[in-house]
N, C-alpha and C. Protein backbone atom coordinates (compact mmCIF):
# COMPACT_ATOMS: atom_id res chain seq x y z
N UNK A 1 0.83 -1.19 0.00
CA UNK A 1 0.00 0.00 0.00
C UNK A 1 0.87 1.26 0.00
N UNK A 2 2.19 1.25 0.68
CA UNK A 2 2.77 2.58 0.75
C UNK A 2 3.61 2.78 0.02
N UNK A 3 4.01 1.95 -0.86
CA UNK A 3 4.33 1.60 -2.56
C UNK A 3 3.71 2.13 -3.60
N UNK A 4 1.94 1.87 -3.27
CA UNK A 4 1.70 1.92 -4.45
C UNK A 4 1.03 4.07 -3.89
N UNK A 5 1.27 4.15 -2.86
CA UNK A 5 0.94 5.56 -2.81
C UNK A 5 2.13 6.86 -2.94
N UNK A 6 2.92 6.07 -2.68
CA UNK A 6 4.13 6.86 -3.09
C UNK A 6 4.29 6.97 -5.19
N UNK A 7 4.06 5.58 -5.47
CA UNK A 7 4.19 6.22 -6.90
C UNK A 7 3.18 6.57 -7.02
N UNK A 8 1.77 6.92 -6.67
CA UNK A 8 0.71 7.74 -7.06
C UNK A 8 1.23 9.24 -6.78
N UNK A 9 1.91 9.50 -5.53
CA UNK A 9 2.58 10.79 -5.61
C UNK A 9 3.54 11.04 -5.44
N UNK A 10 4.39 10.65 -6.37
CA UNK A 10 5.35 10.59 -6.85
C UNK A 10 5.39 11.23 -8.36
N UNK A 11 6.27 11.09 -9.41
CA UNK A 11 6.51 11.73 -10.28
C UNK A 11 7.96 12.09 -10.63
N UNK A 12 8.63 11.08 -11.80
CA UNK A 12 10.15 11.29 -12.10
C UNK A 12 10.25 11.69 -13.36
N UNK A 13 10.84 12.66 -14.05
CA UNK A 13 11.38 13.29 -15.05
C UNK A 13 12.62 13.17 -15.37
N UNK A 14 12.99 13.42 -16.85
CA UNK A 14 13.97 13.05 -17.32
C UNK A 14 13.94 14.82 -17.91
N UNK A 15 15.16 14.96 -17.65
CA UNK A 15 15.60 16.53 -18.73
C UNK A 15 15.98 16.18 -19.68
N UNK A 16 15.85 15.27 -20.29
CA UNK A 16 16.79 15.03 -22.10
C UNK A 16 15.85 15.47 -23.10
N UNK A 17 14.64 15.12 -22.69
CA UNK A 17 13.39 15.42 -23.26
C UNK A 17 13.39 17.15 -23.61
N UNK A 18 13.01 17.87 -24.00
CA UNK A 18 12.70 19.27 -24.51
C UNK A 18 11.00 19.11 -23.14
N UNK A 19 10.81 19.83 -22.72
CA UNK A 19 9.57 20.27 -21.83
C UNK A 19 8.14 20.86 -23.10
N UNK A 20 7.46 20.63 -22.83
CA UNK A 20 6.09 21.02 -23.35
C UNK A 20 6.20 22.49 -23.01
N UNK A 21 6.50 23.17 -22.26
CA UNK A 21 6.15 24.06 -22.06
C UNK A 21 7.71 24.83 -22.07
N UNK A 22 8.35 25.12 -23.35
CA UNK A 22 9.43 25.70 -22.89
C UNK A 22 9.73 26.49 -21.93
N UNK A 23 11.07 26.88 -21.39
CA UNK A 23 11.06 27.71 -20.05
C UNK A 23 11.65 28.78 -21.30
N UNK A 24 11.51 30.36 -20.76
CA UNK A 24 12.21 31.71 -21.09
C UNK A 24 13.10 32.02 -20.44
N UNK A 25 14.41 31.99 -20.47
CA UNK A 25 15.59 32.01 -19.93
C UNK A 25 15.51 33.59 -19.24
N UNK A 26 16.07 34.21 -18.38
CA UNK A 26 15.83 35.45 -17.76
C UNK A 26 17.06 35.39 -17.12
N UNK A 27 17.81 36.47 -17.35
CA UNK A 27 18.98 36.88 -16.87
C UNK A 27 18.58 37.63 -15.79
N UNK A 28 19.29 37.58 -14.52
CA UNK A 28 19.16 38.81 -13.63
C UNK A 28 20.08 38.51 -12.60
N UNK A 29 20.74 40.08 -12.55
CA UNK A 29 21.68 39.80 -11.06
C UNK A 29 21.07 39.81 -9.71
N UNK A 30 21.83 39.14 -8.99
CA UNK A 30 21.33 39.46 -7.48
C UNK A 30 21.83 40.62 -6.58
N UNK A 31 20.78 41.26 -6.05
CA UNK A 31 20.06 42.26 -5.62
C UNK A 31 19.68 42.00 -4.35
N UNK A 32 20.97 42.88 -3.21
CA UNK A 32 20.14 42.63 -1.37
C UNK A 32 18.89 43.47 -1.38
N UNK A 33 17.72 43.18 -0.76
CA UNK A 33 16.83 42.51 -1.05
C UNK A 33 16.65 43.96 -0.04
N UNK A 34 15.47 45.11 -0.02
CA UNK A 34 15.05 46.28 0.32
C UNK A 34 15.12 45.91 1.85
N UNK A 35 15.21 47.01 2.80
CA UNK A 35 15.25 46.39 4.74
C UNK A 35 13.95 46.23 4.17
N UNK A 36 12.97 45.52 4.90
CA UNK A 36 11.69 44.73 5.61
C UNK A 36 11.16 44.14 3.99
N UNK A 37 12.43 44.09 3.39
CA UNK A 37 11.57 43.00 2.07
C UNK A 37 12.00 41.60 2.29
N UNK A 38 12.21 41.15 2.88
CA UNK A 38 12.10 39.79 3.23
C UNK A 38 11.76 38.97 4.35
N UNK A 39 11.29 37.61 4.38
CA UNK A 39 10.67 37.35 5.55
C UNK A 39 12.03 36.25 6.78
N UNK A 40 11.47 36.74 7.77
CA UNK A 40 12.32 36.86 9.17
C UNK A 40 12.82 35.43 9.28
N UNK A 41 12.04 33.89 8.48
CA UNK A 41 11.77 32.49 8.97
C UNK A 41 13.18 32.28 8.29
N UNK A 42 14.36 31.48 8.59
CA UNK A 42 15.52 30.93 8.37
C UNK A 42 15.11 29.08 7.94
N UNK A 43 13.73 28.98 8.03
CA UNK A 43 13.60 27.87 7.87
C UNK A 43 13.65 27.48 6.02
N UNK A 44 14.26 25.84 5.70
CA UNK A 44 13.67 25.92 3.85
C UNK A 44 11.86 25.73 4.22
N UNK A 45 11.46 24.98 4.98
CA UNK A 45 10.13 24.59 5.16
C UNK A 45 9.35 25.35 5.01
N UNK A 46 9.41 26.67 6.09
CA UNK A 46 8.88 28.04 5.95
C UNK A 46 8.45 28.96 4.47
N UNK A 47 10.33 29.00 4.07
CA UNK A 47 10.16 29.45 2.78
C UNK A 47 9.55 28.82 1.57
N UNK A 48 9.20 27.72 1.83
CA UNK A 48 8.78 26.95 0.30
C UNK A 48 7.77 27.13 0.60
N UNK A 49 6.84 27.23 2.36
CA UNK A 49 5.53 27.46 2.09
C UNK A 49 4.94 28.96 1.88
N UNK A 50 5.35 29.96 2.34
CA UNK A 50 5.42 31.29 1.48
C UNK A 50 5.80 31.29 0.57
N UNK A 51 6.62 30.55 -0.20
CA UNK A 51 6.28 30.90 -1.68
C UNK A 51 5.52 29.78 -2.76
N UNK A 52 4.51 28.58 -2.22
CA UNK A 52 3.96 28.12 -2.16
C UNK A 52 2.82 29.04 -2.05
N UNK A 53 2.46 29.31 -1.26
CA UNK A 53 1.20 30.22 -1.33
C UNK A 53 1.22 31.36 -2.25
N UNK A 54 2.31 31.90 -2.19
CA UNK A 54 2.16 33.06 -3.15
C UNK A 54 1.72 33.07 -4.45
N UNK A 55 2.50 31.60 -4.86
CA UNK A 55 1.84 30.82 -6.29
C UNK A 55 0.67 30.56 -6.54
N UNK A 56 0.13 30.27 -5.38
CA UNK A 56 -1.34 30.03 -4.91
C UNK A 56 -2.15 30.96 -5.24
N UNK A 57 -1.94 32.18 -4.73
CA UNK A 57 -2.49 34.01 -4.77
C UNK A 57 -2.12 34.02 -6.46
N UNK A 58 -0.99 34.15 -6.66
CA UNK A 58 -0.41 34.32 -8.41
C UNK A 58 -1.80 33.65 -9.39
N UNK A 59 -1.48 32.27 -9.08
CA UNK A 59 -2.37 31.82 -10.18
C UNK A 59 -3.94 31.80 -9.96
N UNK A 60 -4.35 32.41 -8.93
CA UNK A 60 -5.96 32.55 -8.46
C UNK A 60 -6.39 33.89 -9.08
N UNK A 61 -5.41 34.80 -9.12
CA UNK A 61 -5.14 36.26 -9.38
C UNK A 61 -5.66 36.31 -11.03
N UNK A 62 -4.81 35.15 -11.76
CA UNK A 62 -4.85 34.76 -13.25
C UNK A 62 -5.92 34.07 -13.85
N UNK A 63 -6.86 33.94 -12.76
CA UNK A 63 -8.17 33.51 -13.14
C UNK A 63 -8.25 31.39 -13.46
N UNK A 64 -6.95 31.29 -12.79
CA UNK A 64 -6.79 29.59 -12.98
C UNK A 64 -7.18 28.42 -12.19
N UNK A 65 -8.61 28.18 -12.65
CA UNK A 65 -8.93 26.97 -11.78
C UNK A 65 -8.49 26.10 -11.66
N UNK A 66 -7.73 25.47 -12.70
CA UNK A 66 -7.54 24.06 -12.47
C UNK A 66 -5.91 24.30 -12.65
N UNK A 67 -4.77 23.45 -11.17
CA UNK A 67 -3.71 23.80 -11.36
C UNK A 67 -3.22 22.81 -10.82
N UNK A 68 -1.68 22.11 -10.97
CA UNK A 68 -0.99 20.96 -10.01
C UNK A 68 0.15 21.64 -9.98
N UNK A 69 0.90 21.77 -8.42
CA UNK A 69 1.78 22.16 -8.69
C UNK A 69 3.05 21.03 -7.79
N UNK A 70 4.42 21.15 -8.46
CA UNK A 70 5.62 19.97 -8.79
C UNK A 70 6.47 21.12 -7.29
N UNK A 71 6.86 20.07 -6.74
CA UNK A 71 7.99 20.48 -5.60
C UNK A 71 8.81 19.26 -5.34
N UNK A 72 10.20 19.37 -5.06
CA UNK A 72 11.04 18.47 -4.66
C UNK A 72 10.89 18.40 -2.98
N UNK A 73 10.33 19.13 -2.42
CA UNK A 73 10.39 19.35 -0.97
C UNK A 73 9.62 18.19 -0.47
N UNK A 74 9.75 17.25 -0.12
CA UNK A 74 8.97 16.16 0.10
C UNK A 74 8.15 16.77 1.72
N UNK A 75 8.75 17.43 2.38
CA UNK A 75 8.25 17.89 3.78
C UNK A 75 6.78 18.72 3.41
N UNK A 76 6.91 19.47 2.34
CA UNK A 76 5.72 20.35 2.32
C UNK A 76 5.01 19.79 2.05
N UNK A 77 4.73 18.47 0.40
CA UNK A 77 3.87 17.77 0.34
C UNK A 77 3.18 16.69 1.24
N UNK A 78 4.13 16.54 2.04
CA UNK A 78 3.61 15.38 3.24
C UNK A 78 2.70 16.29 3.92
N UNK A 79 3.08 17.36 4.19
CA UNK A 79 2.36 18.13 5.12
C UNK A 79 0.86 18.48 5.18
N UNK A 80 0.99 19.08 3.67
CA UNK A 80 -0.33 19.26 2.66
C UNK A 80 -1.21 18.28 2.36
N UNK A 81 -0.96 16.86 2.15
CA UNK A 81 -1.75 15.74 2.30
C UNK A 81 -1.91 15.44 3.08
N UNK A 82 -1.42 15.52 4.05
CA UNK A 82 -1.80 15.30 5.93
C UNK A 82 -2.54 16.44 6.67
N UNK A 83 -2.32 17.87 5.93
CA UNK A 83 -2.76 18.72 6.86
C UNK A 83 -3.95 18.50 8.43
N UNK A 84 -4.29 17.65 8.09
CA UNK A 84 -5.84 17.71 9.17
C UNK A 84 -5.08 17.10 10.18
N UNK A 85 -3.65 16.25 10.39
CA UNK A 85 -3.44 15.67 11.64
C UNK A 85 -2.20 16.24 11.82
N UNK A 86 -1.76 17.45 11.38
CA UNK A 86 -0.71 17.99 11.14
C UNK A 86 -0.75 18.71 12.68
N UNK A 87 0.15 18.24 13.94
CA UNK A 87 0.28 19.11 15.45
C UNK A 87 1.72 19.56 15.46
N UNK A 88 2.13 20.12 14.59
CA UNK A 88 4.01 20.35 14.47
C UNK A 88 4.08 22.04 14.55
N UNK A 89 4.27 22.62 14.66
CA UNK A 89 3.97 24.30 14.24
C UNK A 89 3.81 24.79 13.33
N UNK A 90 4.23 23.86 12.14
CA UNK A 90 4.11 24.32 10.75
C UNK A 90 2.74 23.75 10.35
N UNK A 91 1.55 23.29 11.63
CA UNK A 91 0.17 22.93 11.07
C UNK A 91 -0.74 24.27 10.77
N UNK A 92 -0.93 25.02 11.61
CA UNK A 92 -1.79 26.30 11.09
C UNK A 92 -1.06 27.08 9.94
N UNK A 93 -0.10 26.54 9.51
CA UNK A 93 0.42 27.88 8.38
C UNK A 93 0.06 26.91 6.96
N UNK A 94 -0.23 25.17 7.12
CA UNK A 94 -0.64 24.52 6.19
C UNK A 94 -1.91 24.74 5.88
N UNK A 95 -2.67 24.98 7.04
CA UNK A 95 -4.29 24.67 7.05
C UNK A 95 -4.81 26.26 6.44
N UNK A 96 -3.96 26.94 6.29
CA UNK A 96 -4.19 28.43 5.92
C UNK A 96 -3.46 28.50 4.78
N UNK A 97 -2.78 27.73 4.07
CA UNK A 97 -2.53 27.47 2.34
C UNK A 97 -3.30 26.40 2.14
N UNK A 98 -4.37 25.52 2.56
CA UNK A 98 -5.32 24.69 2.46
C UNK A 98 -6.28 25.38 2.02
N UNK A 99 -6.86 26.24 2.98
CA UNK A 99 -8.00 26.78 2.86
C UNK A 99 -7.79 28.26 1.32
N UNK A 100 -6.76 28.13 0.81
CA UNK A 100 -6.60 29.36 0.05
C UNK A 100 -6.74 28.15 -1.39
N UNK A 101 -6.09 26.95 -1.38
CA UNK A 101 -6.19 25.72 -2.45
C UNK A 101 -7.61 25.44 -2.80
N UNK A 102 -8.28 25.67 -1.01
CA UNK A 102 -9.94 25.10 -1.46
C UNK A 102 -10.73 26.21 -2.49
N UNK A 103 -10.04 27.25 -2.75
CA UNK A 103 -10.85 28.21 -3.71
C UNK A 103 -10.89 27.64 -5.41
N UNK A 104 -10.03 27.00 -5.79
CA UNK A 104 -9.71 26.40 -6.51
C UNK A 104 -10.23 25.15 -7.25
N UNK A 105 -10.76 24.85 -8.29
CA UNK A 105 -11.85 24.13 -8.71
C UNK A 105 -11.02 22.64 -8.68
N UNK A 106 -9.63 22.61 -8.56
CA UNK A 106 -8.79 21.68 -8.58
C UNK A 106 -7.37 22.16 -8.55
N UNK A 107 -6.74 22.01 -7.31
CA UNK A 107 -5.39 21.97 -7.26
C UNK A 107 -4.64 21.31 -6.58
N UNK A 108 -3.53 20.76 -6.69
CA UNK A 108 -3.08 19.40 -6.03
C UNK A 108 -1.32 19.93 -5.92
N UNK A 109 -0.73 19.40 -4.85
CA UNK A 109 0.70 19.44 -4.94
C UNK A 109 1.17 18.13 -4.84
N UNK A 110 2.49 17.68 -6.01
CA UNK A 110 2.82 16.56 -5.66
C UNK A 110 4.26 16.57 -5.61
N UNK A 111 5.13 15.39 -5.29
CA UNK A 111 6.49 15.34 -5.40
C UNK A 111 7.40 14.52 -6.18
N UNK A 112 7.91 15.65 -6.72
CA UNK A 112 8.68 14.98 -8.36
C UNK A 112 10.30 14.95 -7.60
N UNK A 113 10.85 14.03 -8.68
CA UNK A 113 12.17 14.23 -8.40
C UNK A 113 12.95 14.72 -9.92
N UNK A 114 13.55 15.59 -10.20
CA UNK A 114 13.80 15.59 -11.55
C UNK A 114 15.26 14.70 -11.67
N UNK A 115 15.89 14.54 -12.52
CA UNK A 115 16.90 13.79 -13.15
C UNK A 115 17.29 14.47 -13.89
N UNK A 116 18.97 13.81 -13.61
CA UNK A 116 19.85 15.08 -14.23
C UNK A 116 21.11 14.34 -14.90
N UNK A 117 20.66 13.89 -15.98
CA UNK A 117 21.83 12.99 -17.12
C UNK A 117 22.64 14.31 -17.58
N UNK A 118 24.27 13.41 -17.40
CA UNK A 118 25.10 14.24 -18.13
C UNK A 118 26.81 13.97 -18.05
């Protein structure tokens, strides 16, 4: 059973392939970041879920019901499929990118691993 739910959310890619959706390459230097433009959490957990949500806000903003979105962070997706028994501190900051997903006619997060031949 925890076989066959892991490859249900799961998801492995190969980069040799060209992507359906080409990416637009974007040059840009890095830039310290304005005083109070960034957030205070030193955590990766933290940060993937603020910017997790933000994606959330982004593509709700764009009028997009139906969306899946790909993370390597295996912690956030566990989290997000568990949210309801989630007692860790990072449970109310899930259940409040839950409730922003439920606006959404369909959106799902799952965990890919990409692959990197070379």
């Amino acid at each position: 059973e925890r076989a066959k739910t892991l490859s249900h959310d799961s998801r492995i890619y190969n980069l040799v392939n060209d992507p359906i959706i080409p990416a637009t390459p974007v040059y840009k230097i890095w830039e310290k970041p304005p005083r109070g433009g960034f957030k205070e959490e030193t955590s990766t957990e933290w940060a993937e879920s603020y910017a997790f949500e933000e994606s959330l806000k982004k593509s709700w903003s764009l009028n997009i019901s139906k969306i899946d979105f790909e993370t390597d962070n295996t912690s956030l997706v566990n989290k997000m499929k568990k949210h309801e028994r989630d007692t860790t501190i990072m449970g109310p900051r899930i259940n409040e990118i839950q409730k922003v997903m439920d606006n959404f006619h369909s959106a799902t997060i799952c965990w890919v691993i990409v692959a990197v031949t070379g």
